[in-house]
PDB file of N, CA and C in Angstrom:
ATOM      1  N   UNK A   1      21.962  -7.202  -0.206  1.00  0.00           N
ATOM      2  CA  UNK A   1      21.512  -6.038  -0.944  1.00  0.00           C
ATOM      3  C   UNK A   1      20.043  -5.714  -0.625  1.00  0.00           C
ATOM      4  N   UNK A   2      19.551  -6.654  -0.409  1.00  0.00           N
ATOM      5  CA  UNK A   2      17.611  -6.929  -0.116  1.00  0.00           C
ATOM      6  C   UNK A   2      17.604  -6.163   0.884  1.00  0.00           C
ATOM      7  N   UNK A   3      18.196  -6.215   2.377  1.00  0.00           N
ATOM      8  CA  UNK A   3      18.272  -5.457   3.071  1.00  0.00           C
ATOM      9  C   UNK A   3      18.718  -3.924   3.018  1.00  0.00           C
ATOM     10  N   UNK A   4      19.832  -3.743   2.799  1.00  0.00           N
ATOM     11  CA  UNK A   4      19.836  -2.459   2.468  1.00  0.00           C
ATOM     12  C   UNK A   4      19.007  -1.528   1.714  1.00  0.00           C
ATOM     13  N   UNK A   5      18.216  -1.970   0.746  1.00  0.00           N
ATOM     14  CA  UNK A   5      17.230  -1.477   0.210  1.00  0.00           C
ATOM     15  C   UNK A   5      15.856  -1.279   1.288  1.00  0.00           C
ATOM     16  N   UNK A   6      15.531  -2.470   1.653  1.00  0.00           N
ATOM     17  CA  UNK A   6      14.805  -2.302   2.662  1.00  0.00           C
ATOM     18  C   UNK A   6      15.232  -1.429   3.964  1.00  0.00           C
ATOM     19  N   UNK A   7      16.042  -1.307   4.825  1.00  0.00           N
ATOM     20  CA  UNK A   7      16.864  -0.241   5.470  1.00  0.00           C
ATOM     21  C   UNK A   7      16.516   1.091   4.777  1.00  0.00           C
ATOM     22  N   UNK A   8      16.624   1.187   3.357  1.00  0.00           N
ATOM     23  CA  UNK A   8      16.798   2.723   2.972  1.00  0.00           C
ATOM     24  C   UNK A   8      15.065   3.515   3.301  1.00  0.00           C
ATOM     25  N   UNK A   9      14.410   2.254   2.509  1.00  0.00           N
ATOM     26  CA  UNK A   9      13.074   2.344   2.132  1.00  0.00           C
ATOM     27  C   UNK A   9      12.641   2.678   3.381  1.00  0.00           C
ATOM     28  N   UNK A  10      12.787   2.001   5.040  1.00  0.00           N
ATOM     29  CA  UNK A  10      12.036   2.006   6.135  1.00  0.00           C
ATOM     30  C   UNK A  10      12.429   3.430   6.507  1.00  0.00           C
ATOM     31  N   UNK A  11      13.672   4.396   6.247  1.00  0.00           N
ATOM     32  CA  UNK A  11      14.504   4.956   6.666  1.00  0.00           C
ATOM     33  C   UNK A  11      13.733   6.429   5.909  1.00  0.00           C
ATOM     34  N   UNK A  12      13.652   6.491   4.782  1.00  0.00           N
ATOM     35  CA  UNK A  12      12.706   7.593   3.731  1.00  0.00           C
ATOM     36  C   UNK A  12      11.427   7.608   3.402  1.00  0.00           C
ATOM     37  N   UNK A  13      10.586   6.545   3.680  1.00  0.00           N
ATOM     38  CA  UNK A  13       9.257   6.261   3.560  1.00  0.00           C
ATOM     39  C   UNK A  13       8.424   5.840   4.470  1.00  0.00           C
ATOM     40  N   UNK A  14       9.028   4.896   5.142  1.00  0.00           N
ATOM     41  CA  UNK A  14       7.940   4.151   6.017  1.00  0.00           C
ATOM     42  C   UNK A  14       8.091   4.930   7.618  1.00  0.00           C
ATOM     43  N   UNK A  15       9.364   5.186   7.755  1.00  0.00           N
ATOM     44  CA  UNK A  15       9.483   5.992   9.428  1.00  0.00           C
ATOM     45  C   UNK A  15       8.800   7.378   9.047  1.00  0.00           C
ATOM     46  N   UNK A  16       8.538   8.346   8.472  1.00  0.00           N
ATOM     47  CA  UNK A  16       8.146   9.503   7.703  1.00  0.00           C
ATOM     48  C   UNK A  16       6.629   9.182   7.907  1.00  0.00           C
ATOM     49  N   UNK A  17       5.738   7.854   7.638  1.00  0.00           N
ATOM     50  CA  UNK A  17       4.718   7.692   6.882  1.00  0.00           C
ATOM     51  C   UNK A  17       4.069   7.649   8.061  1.00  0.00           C
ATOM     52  N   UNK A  18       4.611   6.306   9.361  1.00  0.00           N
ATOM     53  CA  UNK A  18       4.161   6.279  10.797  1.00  0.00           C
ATOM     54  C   UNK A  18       4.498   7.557  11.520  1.00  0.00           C
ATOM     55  N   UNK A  19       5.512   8.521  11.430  1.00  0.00           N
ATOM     56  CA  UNK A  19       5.591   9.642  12.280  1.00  0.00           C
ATOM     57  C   UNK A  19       4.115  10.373  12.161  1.00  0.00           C
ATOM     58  N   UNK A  20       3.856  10.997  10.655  1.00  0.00           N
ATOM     59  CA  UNK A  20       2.867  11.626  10.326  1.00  0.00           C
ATOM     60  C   UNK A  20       1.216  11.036  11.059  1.00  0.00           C
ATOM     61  N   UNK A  21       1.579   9.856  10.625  1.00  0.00           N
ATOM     62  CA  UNK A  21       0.176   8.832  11.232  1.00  0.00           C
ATOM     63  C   UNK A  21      -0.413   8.469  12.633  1.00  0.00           C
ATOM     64  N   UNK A  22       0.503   7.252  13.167  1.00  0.00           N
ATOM     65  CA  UNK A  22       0.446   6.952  14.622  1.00  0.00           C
ATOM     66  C   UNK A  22       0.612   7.776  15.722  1.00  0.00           C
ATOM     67  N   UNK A  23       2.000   8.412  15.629  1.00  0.00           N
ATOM     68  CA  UNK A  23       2.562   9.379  16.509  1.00  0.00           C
ATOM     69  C   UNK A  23       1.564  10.682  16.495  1.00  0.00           C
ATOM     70  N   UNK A  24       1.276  11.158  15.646  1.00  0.00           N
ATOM     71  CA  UNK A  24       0.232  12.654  15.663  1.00  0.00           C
ATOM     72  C   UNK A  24      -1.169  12.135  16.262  1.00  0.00           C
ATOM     73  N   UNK A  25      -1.397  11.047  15.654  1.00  0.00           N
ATOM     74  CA  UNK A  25      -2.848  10.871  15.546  1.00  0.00           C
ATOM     75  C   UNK A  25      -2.570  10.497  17.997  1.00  0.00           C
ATOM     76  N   UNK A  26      -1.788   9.966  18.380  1.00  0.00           N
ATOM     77  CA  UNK A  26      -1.552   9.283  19.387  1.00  0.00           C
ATOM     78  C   UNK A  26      -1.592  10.608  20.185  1.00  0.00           C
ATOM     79  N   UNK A  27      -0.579  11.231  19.778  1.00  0.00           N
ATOM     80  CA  UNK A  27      -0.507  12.901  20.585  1.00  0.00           C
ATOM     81  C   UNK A  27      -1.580  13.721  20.741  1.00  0.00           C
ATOM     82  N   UNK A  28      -2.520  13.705  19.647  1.00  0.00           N
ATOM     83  CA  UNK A  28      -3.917  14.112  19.607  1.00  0.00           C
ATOM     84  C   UNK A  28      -4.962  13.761  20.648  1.00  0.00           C
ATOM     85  N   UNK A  29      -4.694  12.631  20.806  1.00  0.00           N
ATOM     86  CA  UNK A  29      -5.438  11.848  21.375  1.00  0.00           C
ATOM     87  C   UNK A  29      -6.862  11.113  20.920  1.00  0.00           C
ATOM     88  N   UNK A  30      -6.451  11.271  19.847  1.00  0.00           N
ATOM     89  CA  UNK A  30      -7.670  10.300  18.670  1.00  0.00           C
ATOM     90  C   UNK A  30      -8.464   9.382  19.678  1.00  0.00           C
ATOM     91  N   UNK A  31      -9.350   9.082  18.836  1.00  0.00           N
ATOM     92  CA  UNK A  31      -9.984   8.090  19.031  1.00  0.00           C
ATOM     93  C   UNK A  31      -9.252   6.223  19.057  1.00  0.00           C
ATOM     94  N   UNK A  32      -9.707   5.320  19.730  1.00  0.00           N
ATOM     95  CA  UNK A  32      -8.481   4.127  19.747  1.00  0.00           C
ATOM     96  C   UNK A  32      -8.556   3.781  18.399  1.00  0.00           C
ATOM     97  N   UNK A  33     -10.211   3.265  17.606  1.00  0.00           N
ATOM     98  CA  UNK A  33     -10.215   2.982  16.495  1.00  0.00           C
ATOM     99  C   UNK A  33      -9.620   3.889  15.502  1.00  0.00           C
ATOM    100  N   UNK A  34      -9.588   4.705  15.438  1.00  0.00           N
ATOM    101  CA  UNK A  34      -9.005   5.662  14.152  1.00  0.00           C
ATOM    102  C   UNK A  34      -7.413   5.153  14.539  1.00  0.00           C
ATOM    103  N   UNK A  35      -6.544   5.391  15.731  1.00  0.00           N
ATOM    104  CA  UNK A  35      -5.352   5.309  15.683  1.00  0.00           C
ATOM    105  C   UNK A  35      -5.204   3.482  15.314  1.00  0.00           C
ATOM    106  N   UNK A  36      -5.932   2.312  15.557  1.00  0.00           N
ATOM    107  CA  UNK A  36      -5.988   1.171  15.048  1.00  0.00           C
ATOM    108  C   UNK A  36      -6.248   1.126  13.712  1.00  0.00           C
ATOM    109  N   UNK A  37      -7.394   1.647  13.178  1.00  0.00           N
ATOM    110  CA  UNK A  37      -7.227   1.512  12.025  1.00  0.00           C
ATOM    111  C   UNK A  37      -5.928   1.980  11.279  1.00  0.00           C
ATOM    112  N   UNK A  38      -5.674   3.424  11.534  1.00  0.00           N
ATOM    113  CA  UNK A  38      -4.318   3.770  10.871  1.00  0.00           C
ATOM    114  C   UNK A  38      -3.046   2.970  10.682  1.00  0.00           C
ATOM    115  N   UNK A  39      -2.986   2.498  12.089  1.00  0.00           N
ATOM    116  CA  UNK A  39      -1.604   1.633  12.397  1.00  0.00           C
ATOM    117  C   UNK A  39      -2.010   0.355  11.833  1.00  0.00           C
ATOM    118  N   UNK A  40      -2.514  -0.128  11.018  1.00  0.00           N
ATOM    119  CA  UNK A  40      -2.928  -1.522  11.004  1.00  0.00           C
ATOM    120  C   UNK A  40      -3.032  -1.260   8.940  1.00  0.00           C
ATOM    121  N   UNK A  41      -3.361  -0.088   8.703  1.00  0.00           N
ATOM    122  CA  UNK A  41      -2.739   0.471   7.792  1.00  0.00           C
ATOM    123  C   UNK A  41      -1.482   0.707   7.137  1.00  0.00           C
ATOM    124  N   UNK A  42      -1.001   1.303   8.285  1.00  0.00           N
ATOM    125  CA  UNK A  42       0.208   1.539   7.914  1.00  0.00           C
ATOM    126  C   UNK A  42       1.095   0.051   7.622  1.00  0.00           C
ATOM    127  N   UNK A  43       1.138  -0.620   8.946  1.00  0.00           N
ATOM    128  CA  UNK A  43       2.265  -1.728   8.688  1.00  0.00           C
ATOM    129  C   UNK A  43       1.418  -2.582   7.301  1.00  0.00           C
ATOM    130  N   UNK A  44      -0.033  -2.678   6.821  1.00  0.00           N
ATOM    131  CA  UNK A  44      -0.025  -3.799   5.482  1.00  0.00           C
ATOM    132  C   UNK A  44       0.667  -2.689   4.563  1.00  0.00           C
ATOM    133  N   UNK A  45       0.626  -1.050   4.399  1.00  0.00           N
ATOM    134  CA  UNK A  45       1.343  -0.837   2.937  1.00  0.00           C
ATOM    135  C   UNK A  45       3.018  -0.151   3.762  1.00  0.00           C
ATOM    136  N   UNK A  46       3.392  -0.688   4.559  1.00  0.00           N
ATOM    137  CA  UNK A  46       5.061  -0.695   4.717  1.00  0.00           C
ATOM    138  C   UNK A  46       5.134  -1.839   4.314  1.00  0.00           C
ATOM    139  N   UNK A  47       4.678  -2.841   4.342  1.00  0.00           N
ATOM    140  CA  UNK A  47       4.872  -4.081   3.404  1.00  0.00           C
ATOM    141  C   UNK A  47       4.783  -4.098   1.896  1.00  0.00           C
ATOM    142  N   UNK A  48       4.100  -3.298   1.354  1.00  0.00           N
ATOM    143  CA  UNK A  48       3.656  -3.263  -0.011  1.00  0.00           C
ATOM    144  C   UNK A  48       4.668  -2.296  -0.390  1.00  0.00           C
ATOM    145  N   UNK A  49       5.130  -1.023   0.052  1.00  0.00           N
ATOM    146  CA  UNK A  49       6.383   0.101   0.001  1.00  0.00           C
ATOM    147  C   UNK A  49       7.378  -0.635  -0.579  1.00  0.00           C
ATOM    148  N   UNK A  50       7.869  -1.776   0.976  1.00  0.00           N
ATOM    149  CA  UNK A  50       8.973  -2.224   0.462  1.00  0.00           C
ATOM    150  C   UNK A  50       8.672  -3.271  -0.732  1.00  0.00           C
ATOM    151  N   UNK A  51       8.234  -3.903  -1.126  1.00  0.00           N
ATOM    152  CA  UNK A  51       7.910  -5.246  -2.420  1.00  0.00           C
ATOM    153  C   UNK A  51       7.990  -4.074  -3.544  1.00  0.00           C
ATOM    154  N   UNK A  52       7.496  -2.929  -3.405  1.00  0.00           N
ATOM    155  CA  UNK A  52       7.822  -2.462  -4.922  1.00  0.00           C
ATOM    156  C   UNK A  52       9.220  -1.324  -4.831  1.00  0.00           C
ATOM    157  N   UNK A  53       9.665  -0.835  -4.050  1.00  0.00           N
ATOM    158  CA  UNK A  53      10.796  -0.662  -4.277  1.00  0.00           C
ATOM    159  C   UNK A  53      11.657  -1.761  -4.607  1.00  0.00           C
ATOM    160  N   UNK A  54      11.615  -2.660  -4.117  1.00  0.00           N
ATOM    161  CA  UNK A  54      12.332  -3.482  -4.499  1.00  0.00           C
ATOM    162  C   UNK A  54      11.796  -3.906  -6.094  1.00  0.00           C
ATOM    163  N   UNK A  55      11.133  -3.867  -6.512  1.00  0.00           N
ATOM    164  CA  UNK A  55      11.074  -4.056  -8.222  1.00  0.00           C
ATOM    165  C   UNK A  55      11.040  -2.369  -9.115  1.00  0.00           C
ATOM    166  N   UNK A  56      10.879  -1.731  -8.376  1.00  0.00           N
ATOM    167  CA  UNK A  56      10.807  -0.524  -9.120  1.00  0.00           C
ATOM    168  C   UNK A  56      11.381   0.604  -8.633  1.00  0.00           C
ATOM    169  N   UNK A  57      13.144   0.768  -8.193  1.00  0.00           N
ATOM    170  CA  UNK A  57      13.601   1.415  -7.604  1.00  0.00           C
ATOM    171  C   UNK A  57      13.120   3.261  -7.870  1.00  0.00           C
ATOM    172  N   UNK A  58      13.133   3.516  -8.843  1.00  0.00           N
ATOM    173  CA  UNK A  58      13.019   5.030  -9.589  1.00  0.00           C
ATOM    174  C   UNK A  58      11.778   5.476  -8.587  1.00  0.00           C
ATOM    175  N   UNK A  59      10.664   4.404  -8.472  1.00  0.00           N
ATOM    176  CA  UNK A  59       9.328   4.968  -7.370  1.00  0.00           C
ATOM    177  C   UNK A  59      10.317   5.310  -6.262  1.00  0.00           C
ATOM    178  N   UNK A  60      10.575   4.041  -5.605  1.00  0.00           N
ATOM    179  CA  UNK A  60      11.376   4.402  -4.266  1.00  0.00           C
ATOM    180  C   UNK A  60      12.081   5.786  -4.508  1.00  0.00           C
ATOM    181  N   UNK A  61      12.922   5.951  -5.161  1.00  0.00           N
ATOM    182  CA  UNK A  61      13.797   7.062  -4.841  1.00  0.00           C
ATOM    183  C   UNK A  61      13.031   8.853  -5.274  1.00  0.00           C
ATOM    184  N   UNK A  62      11.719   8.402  -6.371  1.00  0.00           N
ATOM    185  CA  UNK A  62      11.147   9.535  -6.634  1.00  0.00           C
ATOM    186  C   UNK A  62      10.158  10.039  -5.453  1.00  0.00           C
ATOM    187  N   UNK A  63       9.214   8.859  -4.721  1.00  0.00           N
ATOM    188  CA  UNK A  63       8.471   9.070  -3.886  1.00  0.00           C
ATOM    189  C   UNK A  63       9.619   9.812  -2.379  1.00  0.00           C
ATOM    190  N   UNK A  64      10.977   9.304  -2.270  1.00  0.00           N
ATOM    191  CA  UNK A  64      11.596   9.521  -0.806  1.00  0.00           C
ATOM    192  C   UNK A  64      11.412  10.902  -1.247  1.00  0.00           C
ATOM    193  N   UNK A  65      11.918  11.262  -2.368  1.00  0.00           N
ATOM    194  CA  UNK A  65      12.536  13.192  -2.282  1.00  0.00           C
ATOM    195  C   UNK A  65      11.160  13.504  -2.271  1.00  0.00           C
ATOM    196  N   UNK A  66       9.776  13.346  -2.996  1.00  0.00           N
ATOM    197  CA  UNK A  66       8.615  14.131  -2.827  1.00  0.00           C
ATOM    198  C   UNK A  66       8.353  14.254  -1.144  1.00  0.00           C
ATOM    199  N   UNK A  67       8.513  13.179  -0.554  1.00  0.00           N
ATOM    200  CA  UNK A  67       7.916  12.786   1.108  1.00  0.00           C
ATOM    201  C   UNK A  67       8.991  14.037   1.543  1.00  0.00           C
ATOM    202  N   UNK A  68      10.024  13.745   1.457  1.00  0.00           N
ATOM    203  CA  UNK A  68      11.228  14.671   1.910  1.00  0.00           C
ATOM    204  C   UNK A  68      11.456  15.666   1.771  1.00  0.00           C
ATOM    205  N   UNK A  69      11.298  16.239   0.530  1.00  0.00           N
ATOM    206  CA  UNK A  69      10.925  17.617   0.653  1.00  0.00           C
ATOM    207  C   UNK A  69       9.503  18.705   0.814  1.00  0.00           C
ATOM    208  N   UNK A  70       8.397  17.404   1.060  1.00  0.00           N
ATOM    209  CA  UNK A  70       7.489  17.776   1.135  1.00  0.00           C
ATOM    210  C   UNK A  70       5.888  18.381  -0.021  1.00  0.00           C
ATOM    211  N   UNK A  71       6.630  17.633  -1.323  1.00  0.00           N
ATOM    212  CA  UNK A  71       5.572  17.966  -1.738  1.00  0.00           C
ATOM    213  C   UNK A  71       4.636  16.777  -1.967  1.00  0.00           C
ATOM    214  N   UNK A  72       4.600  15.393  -1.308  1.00  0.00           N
ATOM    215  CA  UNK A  72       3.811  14.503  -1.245  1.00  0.00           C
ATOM    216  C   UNK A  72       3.777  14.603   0.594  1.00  0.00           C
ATOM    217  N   UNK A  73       2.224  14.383   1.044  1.00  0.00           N
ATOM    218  CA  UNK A  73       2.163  14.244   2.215  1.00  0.00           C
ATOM    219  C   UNK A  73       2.699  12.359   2.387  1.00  0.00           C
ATOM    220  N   UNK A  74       2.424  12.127   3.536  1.00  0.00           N
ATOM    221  CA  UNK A  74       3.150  10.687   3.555  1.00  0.00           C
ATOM    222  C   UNK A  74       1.693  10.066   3.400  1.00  0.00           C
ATOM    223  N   UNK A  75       1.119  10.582   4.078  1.00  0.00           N
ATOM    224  CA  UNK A  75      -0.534   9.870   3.822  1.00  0.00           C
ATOM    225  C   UNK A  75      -1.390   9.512   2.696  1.00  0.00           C
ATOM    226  N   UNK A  76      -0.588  10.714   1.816  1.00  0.00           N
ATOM    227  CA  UNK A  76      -1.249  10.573   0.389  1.00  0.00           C
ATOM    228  C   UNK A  76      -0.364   8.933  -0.401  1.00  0.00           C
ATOM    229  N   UNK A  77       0.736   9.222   0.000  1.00  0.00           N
ATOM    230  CA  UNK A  77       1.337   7.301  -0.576  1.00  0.00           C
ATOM    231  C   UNK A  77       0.930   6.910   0.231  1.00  0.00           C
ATOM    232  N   UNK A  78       0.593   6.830   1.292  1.00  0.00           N
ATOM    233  CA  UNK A  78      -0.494   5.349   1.921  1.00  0.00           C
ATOM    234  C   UNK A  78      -1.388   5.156   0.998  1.00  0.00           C
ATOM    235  N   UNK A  79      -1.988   6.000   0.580  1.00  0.00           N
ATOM    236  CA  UNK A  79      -3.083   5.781  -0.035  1.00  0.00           C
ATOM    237  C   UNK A  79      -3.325   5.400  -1.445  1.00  0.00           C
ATOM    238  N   UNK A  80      -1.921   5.550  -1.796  1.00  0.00           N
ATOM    239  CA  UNK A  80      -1.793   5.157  -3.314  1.00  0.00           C
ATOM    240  C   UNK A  80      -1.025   3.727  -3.532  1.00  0.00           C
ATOM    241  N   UNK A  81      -0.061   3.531  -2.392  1.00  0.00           N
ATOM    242  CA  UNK A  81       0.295   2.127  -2.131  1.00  0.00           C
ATOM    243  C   UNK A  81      -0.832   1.375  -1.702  1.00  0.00           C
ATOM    244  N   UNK A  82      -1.678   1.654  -0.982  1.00  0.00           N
ATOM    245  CA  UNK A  82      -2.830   0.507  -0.244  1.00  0.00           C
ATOM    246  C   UNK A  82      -3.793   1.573  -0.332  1.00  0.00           C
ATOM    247  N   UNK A  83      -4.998   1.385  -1.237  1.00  0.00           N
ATOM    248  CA  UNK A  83      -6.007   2.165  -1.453  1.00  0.00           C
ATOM    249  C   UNK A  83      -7.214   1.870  -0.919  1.00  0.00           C
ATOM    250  N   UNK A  84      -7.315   0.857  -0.178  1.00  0.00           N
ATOM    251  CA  UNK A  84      -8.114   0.152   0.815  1.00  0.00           C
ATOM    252  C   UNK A  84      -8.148   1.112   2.152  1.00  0.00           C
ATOM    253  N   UNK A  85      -6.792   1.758   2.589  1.00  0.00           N
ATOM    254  CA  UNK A  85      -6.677   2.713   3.426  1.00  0.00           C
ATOM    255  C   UNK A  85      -7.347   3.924   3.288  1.00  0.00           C
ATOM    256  N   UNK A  86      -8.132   4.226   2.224  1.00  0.00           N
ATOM    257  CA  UNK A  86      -8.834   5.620   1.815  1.00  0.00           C
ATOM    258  C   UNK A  86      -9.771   5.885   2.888  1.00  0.00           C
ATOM    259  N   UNK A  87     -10.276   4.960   3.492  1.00  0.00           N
ATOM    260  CA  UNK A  87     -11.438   5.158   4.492  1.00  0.00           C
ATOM    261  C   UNK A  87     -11.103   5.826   6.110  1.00  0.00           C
ATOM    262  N   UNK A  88      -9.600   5.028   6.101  1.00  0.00           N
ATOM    263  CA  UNK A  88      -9.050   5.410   7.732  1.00  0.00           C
ATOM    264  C   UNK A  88      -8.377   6.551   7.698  1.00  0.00           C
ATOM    265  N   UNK A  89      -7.663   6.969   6.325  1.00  0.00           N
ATOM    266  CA  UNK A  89      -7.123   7.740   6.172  1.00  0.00           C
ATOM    267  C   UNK A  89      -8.237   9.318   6.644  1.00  0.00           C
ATOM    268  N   UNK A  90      -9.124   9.212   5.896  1.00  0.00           N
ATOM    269  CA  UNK A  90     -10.192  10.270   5.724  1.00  0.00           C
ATOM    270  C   UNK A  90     -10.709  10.415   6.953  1.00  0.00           C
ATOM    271  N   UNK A  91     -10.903   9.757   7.978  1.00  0.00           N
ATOM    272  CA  UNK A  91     -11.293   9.450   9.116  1.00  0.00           C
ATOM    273  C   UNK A  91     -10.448   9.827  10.216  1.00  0.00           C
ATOM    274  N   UNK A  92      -8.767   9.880  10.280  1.00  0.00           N
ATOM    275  CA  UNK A  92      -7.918  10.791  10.391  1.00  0.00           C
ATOM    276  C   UNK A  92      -7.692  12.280  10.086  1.00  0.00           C
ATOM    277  N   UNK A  93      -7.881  12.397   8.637  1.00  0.00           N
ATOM    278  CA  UNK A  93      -7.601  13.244   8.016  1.00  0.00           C
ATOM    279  C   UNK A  93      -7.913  14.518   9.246  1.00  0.00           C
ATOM    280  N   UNK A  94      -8.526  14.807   9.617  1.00  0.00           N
ATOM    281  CA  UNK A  94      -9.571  15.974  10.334  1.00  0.00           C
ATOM    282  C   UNK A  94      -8.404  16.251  11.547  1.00  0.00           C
ATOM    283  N   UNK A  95      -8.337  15.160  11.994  1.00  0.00           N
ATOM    284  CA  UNK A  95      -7.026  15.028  13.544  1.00  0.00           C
ATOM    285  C   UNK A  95      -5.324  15.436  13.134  1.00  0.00           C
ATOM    286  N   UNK A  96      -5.375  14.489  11.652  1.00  0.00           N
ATOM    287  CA  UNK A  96      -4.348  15.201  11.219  1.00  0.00           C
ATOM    288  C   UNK A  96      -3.656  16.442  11.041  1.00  0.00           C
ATOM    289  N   UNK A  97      -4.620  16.811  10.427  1.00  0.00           N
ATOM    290  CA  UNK A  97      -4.298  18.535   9.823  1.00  0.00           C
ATOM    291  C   UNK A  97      -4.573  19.741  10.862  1.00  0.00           C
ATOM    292  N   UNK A  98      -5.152  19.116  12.339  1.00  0.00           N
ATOM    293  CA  UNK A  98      -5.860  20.523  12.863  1.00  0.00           C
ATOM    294  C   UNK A  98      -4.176  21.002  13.338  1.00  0.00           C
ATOM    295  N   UNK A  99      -4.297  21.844  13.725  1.00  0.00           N
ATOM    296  CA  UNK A  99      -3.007  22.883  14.555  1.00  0.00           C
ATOM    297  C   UNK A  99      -2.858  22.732  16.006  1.00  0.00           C
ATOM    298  N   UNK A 100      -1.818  22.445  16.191  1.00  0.00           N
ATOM    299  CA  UNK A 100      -1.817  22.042  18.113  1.00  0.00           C
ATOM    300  C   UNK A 100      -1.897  23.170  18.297  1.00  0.00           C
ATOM    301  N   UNK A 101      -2.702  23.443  19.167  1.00  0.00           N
ATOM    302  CA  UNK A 101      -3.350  24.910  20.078  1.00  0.00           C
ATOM    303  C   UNK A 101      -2.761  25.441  20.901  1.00  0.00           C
TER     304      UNK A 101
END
């Protein structure tokens, strides 16, 4: 069952969370540290994602539909799962949001 939960969680949250992050920031062509910091981010709160879905399913399933339909960015639950990330995040932020040209 542990797994499947975890499966769902990597599947609605955490693949969603690295698309937005690594992959954009990579395509951009960021800086190495910003895309390290991010990714080094990301995998400590895909660890923390899954430990509380697994005790507090209602987050899991309230946070997938906000990510999913878009009214939580994925970056903003990085940042509320691992708030230590506020710094790399912001430091991204700029690469994130511009418009491919």
């Amino acid at each position: 069952m542990d797994s499947i939960i975890a499966a769902l969680v990597s599947f609605l949250l955490i693949d969603p969370l690295k698309a937005e992050t690594a992959d954009k920031l990579a395509a951009a062509r960021a800086p190495q540290t910003v895309v390290a910091e991010m990714s080094a981010c990301t995998r400590s709160a895909a660890l923390r994602i899954v430990e509380r879905a697994s005790t507090d399913p209602w987050w899991a399933v309230s946070n997938s539909v906000h990510v999913w339909v878009g009214t939580k960015a994925p970056k903003t639950l990085l940042v509320e799962v691992q708030p230590s990330c506020a710094g790399a995040v912001a430091a991204a932020r700029p690469i994130l949001t511009q418009r491919a040209a």
